[in-house]
C-alpha atoms as a PDB file:
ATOM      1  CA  UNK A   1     -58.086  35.589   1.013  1.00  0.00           C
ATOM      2  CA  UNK A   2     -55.201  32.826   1.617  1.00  0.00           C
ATOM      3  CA  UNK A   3     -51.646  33.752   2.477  1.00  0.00           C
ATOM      4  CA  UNK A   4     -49.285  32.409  -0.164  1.00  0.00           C
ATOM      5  CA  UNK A   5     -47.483  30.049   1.449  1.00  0.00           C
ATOM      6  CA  UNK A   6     -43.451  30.717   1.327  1.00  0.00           C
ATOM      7  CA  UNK A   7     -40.874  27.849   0.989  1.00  0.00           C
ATOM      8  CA  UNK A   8     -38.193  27.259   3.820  1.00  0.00           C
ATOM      9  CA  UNK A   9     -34.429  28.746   2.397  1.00  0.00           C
ATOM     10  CA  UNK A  10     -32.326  26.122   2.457  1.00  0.00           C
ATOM     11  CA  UNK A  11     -29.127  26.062   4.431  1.00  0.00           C
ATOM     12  CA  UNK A  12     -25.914  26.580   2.274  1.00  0.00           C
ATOM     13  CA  UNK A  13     -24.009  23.171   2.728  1.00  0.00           C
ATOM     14  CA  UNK A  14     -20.365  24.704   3.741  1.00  0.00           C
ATOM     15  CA  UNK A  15     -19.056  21.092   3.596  1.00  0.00           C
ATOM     16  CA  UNK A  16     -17.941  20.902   7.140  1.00  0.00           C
ATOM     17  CA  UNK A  17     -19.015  17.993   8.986  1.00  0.00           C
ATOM     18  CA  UNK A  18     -18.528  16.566  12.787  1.00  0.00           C
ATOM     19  CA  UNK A  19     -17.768  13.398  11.256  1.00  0.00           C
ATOM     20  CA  UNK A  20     -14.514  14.619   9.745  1.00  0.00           C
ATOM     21  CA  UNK A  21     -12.956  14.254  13.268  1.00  0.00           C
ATOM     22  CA  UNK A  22     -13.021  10.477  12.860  1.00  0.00           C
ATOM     23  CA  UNK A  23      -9.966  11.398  10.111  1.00  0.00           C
ATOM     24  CA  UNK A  24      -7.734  12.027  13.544  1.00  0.00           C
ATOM     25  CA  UNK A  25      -8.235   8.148  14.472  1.00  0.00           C
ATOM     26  CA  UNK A  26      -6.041   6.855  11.273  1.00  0.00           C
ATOM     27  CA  UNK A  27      -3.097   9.930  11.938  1.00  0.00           C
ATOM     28  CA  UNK A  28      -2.996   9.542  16.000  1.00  0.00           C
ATOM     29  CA  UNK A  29      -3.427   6.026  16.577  1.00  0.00           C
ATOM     30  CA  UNK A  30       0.361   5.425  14.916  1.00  0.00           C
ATOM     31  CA  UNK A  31       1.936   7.801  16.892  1.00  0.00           C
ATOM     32  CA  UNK A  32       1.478   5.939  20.018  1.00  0.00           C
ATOM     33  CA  UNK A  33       5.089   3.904  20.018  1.00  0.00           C
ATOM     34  CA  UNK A  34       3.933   2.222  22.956  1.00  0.00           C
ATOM     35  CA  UNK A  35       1.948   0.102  20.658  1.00  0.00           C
ATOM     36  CA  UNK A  36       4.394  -1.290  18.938  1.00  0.00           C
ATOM     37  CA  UNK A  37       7.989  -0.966  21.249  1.00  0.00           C
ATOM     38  CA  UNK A  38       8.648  -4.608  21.235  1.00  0.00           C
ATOM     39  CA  UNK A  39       9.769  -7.529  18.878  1.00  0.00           C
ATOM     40  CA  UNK A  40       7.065 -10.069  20.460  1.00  0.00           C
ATOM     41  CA  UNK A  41       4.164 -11.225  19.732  1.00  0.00           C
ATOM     42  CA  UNK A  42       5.201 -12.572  15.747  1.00  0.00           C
ATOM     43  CA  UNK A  43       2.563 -13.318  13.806  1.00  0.00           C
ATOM     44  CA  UNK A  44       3.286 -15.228  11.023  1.00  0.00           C
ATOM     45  CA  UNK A  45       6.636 -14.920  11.509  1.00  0.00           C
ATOM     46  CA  UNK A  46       6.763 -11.192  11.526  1.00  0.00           C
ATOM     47  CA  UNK A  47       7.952  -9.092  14.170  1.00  0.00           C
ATOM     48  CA  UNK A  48       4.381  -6.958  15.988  1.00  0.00           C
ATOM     49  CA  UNK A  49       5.606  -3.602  14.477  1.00  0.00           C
ATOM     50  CA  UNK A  50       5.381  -4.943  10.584  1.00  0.00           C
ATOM     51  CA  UNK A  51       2.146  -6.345  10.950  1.00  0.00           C
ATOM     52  CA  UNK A  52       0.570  -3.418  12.834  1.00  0.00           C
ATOM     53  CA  UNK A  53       1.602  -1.168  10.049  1.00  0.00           C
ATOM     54  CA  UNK A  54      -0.655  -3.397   8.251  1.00  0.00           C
ATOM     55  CA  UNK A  55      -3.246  -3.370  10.551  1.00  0.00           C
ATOM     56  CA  UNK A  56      -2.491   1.027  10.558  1.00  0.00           C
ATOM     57  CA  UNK A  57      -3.399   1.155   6.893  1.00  0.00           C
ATOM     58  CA  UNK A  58      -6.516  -1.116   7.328  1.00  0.00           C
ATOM     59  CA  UNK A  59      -7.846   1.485   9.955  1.00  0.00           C
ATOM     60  CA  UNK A  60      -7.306   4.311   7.731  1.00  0.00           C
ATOM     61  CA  UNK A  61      -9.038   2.735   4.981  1.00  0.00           C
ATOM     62  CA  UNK A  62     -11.848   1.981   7.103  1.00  0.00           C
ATOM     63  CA  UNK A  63     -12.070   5.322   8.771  1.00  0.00           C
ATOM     64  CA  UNK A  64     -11.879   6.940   5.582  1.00  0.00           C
ATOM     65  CA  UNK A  65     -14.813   4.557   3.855  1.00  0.00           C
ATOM     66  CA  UNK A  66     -16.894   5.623   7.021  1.00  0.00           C
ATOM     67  CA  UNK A  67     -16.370   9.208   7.234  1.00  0.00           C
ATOM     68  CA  UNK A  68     -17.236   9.224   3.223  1.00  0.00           C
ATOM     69  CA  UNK A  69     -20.381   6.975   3.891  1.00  0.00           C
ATOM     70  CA  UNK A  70     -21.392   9.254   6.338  1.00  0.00           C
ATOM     71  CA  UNK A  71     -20.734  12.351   4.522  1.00  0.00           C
ATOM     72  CA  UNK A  72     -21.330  12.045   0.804  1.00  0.00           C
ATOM     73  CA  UNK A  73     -25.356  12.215   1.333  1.00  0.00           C
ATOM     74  CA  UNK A  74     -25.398  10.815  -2.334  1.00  0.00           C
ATOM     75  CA  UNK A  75     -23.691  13.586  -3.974  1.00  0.00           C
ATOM     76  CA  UNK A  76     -21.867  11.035  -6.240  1.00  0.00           C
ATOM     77  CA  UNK A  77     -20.395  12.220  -9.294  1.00  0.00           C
ATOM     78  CA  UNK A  78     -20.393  15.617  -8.114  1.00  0.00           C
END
């Protein structure tokens, strides 16, 4: 007589993910004034602290697209 075979449980997904660490990039990387405690270099014509906000909310933009990419595991629409 054959054993019925028995399915693996799955693992409850609890939504927590090591790649959700990458969010800390986008919140600590402005908070280091030395990057921006000076008037030179311009670029474009404006001062370095201007154009690295710019730059700041390009990096979270891109930090966040990765960390969803990374995480979603096609649950879209959900």
């Amino acid at each position: 007589m054959a054993e019925p075979q028995t399915q693996p449980v799955p693992r409850a997904r609890t939504g927590r993910s090591h790649w959700h660490w990458l969010l800390f990039i986008p919140v600590a990387v402005p908070l280091m004034v030395f990057l921006f405690n000076s008037k030179n270099p311009y670029f474009l014509g404006f001062p370095r602290f201007y154009w690295l906000q710019l730059a700041f909310i390009l990096l979270s933009v891109a930090t966040t697209l990765v960390v969803y990419r990374l995480t979603s595991n096609g649950r879209a629409g959900r």
